[in-house]
Protein backbone atom coordinates (compact mmCIF):
# COMPACT_ATOMS: atom_id res chain seq x y z
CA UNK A 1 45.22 -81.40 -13.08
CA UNK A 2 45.02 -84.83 -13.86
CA UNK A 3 48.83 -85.81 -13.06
CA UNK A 4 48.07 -85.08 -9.58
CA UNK A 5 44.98 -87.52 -9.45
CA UNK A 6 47.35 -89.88 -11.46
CA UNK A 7 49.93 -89.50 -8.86
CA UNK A 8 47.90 -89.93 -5.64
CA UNK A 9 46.46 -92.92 -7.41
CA UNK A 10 50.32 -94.64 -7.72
CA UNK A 11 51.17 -93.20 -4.58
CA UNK A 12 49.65 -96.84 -3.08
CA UNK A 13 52.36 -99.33 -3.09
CA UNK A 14 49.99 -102.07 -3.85
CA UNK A 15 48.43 -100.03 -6.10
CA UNK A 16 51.32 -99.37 -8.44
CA UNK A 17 52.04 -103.33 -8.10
CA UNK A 18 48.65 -104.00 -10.05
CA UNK A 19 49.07 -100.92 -12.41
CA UNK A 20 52.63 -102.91 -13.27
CA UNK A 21 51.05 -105.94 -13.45
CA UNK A 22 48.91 -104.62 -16.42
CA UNK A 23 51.99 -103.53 -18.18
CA UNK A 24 52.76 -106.54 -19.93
CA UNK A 25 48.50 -106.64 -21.69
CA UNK A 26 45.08 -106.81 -20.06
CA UNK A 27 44.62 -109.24 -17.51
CA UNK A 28 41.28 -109.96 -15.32
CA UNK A 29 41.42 -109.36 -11.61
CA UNK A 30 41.57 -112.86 -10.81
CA UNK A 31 44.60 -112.57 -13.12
CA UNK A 32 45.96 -109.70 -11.17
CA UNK A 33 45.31 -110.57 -7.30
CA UNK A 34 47.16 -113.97 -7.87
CA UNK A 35 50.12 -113.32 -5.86
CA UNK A 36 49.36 -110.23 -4.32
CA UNK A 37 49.19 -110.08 -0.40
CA UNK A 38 45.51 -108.66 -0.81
CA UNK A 39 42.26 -110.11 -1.34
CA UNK A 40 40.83 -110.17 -4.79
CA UNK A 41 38.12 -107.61 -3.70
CA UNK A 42 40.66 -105.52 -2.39
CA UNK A 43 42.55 -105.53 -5.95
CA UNK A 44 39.27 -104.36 -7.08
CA UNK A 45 39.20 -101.05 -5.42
CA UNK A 46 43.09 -100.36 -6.40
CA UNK A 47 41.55 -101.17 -9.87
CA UNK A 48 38.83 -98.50 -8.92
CA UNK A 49 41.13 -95.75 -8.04
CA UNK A 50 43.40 -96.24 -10.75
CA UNK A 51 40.00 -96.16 -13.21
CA UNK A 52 39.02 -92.68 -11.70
CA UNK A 53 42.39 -91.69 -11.91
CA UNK A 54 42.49 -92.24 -15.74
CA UNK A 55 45.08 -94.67 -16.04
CA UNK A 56 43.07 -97.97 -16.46
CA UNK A 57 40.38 -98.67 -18.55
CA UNK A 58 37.46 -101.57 -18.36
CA UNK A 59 35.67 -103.61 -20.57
CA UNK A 60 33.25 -106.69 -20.11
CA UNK A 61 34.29 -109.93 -21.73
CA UNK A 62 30.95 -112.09 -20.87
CA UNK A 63 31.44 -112.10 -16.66
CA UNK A 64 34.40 -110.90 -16.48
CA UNK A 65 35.86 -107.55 -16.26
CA UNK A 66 39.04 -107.02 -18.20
CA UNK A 67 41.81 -104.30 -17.32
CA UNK A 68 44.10 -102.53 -19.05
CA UNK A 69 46.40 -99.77 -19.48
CA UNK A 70 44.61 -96.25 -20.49
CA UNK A 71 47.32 -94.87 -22.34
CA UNK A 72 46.23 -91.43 -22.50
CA UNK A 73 46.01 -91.62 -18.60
CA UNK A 74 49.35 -91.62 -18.35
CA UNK A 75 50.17 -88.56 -21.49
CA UNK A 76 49.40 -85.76 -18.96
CA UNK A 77 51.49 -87.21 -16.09
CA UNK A 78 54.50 -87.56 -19.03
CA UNK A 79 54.32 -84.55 -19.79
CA UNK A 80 54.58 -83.10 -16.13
CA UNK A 81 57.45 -85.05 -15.81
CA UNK A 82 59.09 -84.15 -19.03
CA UNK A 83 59.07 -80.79 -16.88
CA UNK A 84 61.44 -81.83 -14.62
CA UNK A 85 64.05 -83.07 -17.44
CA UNK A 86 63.90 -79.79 -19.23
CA UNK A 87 64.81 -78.06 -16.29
CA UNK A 88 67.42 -80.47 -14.93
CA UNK A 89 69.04 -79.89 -18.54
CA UNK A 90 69.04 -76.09 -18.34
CA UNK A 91 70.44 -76.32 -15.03
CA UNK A 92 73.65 -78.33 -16.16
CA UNK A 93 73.80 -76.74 -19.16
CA UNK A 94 74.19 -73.24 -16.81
CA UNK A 95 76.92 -75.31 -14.53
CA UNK A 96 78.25 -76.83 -17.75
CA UNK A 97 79.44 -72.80 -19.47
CA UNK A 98 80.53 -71.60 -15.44
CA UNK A 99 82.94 -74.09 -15.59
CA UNK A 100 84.13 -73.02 -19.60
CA UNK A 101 83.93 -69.10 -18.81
CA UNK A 102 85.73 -69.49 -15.06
């Protein structure tokens, strides 16, 4: 199940702080440990986790490693989610006719 791997991965405060980060277009890490209270090789493995989690993706540009988004990472843990709403919309819908047949 990869929503669980997706969620473990995001569970990491600092880890869903770089994930953000690459919500606005690929940066490089450089890019993405400027600010953060961690060192850059420490954004590194937070990028590694997310990678084997299936959310980010990779590719070389000359030295330097670019990051993005892996959209279909994140089409599984949607989807989970989209669970929850379902269910939260029969529920009211149920509370929603008690109160019309009472």
């Amino acid at each position: 199940m990869a929503y669980q791997n997706a969620l473990a991965a995001l569970a990491d405060p600092t880890r869903r702080q770089v994930f953000e980060r690459l919500r606005s277009g690929p940066r490089s890490v450089n890019v993405l440990a400027a600010g953060l209270p961690v060192s850059r090789p420490a954004v590194s493995q937070h990028l590694k986790a997310l990678k084997d989690a299936g959310l980010v993706e990779e590719r070389s540009e000359g030295v330097r490693r670019i990051y993005s988004v892996r959209r279909e990472g994140l089409v599984e843990l949607r989807a989970w989610l989209d669970t929850f709403w379902g269910d939260a919309l029969t529920a009211f819908k149920e509370e929603a006719e008690k109160g019309v047949n009472e």
